[in-house]
Protein backbone atom coordinates (compact mmCIF):
# COMPACT_ATOMS: atom_id res chain seq x y z
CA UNK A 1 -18.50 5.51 2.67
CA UNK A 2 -16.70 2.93 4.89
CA UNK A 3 -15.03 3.21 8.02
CA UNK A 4 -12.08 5.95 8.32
CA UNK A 5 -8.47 4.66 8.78
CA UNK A 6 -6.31 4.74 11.44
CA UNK A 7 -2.33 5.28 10.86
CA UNK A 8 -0.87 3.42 14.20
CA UNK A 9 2.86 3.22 14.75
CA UNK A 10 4.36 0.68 12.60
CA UNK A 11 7.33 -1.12 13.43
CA UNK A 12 9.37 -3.68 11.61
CA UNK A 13 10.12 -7.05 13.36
CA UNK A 14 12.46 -9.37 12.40
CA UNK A 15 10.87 -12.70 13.00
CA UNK A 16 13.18 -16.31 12.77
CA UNK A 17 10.88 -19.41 12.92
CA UNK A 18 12.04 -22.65 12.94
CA UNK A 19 9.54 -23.66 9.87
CA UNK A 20 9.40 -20.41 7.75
CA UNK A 21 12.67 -19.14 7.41
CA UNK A 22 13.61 -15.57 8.37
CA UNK A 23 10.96 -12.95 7.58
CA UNK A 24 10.05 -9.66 7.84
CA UNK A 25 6.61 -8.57 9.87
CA UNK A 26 4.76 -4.59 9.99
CA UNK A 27 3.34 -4.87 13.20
CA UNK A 28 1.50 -2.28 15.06
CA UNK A 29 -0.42 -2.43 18.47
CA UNK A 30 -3.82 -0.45 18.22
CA UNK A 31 -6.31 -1.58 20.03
CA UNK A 32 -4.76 -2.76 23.28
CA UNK A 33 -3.64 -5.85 20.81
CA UNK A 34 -0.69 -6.33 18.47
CA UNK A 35 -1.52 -6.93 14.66
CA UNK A 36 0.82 -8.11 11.86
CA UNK A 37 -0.02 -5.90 8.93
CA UNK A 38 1.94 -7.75 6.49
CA UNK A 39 4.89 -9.84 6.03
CA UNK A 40 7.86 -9.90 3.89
CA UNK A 41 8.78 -13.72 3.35
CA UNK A 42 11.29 -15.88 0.92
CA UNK A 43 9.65 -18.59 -1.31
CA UNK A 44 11.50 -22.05 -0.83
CA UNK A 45 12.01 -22.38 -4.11
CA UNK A 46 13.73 -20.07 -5.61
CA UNK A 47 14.41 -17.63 -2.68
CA UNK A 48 12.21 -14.80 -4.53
CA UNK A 49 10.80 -12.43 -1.43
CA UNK A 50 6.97 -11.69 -1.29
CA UNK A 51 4.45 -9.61 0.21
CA UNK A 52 2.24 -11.35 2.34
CA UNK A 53 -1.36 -9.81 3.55
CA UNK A 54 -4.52 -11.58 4.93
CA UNK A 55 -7.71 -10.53 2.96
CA UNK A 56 -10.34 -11.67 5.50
CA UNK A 57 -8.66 -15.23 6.37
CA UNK A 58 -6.62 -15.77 2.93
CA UNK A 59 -3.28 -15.02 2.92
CA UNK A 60 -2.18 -13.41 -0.53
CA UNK A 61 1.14 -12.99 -1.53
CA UNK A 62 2.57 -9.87 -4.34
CA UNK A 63 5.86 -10.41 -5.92
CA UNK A 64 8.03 -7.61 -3.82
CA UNK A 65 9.22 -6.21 -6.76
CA UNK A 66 5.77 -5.05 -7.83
CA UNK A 67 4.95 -3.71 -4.51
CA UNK A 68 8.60 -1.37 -5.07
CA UNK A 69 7.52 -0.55 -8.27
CA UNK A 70 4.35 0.95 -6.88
CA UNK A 71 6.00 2.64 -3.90
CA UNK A 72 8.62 4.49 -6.43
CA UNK A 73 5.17 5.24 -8.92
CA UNK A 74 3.66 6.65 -5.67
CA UNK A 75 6.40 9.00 -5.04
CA UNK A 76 5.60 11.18 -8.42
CA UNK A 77 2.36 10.13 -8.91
CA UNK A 78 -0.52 9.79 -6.31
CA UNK A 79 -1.73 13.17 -4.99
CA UNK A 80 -4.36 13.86 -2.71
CA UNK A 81 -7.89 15.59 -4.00
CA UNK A 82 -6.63 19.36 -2.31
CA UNK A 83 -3.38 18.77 -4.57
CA UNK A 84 -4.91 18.42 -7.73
CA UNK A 85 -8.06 21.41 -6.83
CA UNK A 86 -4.39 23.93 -5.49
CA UNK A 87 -3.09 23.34 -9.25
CA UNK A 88 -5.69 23.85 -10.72
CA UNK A 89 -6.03 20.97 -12.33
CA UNK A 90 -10.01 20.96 -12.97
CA UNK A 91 -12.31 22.94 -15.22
CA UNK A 92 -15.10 25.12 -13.18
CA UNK A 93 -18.72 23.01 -13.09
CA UNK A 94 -16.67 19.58 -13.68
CA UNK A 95 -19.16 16.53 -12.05
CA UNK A 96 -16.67 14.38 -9.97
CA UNK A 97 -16.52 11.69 -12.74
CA UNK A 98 -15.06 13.89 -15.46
CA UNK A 99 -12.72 15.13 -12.56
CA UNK A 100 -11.81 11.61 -12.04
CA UNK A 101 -11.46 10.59 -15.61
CA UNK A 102 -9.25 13.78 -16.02
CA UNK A 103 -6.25 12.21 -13.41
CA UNK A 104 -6.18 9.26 -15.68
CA UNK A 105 -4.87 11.13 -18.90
CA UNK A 106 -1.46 10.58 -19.50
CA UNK A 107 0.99 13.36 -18.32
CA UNK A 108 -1.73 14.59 -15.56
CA UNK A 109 -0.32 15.20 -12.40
CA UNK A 110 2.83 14.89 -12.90
């Protein structure tokens, strides 16, 4: 198991460079140091807006409207492990792969 998260403020900065645009930045100061979490930018192209995180030192970009479309599945769909075990979702004696493999049947926790 890796390290736990944290869940620092967030705040949302409005950032106007002189090279980039306008853009959006998540920022949050933990650490005694302030860290952009991700940034919302336009492409120069077409003016389509995308999600901008750094994987170790590479920035990668997601089309903004699939990062919406996950936020709105989120809303019905993602439940914690105590949700599913208070609705009693599982069989008794299920190993934790079965358990897992029953979330991804259609119609489950919903």
């Amino acid at each position: 198991m890796g390290k736990s998260a944290i869940r620092p403020k967030v705040e949302i900065l409005h950032l106007s460079t002189v090279s980039e645009g306008r853009q959006l930045e998540l920022n949050s100061v933990f650490g005694n140091m302030s860290h952009a979490l991700a940034t919302i930018i336009a492409d120069d192209a077409d003016e389509s807006l995308w999600f901008e995180v750094y994987v170790g030192d590479q920035a990668v970009q997601l089309p903004l409207e699939i990062v919406r479309e996950a936020l709105a599945l989120a809303q019905e769909h993602v439940h914690s492990e105590a949700w599913y075990e208070q609705q009693g979702a599982y069989e008794p004696g299920l190993s934790a792969a079965a358990r897992a493999l029953a979330k991804r049947e259609p119609g489950h926790g919903t």
